[in-house]
C-alpha atoms as a PDB file:
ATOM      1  CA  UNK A   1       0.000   0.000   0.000  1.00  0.00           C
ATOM      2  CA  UNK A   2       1.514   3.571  -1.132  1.00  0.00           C
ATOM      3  CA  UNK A   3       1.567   6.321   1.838  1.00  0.00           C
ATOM      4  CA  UNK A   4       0.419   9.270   0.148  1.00  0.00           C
ATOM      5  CA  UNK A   5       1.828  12.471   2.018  1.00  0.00           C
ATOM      6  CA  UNK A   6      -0.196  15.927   1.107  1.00  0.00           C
ATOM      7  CA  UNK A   7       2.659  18.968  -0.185  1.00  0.00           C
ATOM      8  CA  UNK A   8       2.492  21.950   0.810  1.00  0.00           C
ATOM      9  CA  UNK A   9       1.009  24.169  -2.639  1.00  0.00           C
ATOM     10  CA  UNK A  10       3.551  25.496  -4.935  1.00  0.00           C
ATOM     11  CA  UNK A  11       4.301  28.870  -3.639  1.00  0.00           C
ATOM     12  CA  UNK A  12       4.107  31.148  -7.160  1.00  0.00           C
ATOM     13  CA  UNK A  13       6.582  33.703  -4.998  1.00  0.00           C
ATOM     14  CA  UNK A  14       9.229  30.786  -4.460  1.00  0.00           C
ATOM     15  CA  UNK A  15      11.096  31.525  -7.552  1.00  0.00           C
ATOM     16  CA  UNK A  16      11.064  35.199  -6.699  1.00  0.00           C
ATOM     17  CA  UNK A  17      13.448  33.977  -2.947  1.00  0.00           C
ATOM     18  CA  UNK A  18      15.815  32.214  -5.601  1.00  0.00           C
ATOM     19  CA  UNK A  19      16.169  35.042  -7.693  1.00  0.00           C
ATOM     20  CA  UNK A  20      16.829  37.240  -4.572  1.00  0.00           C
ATOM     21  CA  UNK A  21      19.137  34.747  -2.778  1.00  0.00           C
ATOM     22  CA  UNK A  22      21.245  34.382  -6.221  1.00  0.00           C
ATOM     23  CA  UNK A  23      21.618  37.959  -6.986  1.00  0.00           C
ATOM     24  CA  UNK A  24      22.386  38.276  -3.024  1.00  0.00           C
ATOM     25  CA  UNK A  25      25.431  35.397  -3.621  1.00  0.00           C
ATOM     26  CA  UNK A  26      26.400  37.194  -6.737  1.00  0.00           C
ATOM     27  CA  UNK A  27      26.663  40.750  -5.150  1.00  0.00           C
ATOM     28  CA  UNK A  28      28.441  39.119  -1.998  1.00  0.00           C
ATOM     29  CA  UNK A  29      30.770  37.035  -4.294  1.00  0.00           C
ATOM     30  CA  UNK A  30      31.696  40.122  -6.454  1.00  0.00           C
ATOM     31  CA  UNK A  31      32.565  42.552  -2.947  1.00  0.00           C
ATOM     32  CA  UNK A  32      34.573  40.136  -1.512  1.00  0.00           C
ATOM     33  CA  UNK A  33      36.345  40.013  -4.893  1.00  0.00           C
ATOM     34  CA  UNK A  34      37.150  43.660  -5.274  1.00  0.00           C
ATOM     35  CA  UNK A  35      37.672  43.495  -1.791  1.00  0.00           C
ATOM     36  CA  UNK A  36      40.634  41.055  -1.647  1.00  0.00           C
ATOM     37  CA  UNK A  37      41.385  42.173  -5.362  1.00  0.00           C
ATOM     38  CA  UNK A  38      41.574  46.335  -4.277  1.00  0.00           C
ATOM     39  CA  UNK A  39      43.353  45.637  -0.745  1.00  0.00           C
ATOM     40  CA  UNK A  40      46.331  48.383  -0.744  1.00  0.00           C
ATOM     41  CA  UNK A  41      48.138  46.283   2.200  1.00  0.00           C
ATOM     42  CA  UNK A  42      50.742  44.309   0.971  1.00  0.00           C
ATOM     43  CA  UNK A  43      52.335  42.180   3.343  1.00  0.00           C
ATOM     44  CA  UNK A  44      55.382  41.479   0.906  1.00  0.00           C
ATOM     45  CA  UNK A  45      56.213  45.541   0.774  1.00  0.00           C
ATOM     46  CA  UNK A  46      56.779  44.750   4.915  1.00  0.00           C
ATOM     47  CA  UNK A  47      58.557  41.989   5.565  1.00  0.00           C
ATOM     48  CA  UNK A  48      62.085  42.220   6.576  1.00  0.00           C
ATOM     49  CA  UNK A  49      64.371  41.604   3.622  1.00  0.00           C
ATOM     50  CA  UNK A  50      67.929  41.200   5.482  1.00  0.00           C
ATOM     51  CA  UNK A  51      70.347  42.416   8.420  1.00  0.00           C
ATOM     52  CA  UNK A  52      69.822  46.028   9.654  1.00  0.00           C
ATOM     53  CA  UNK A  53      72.353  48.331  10.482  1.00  0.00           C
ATOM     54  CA  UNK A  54      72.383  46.925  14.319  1.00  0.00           C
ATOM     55  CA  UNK A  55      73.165  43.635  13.326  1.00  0.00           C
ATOM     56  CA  UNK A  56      75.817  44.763  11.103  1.00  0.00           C
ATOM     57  CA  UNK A  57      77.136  46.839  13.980  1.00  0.00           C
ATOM     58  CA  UNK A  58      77.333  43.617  16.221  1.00  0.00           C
ATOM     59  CA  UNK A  59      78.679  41.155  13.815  1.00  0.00           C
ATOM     60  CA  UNK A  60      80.823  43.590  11.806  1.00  0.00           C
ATOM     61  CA  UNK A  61      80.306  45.260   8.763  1.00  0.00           C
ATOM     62  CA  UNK A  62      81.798  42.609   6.166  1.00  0.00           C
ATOM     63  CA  UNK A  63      80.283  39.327   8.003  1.00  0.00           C
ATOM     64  CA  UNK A  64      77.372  37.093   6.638  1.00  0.00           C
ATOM     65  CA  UNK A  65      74.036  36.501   8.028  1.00  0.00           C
ATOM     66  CA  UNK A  66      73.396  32.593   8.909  1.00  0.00           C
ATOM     67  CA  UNK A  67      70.138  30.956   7.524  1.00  0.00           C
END
């Protein structure tokens, strides 16, 4: 014997939530883009590329840093 379960009616403003919900995903998608894209810090402009002058100071002026 087949259960027969009643569904809720088609609701004719259902396709209007998708359309909503996927333009929401598409706006979100597209700030977080120019976001990251547009983000003037640069972490590789900061790091530190060597010896400063103190450590040149200490170790003398001619010697080699060790990796």
């Amino acid at each position: 014997m087949a259960l027969v379960t009643p569904t809720a009616p088609p609701n004719p403003d259902s396709h209007l939530d998708d359309d909503v919900r996927l333009i929401d995903e598409i706006r979100d998608f597209w700030r977080q883009f120019f976001v990251a894209a547009f983000n003037p810090y640069r972490p590789e402009r900061h790091y530190m590329r060597g010896p400063g002058p103190a450590w040149r100071a200490k170790h003398g002026g001619n010697a080699e840093p060790h990796d």
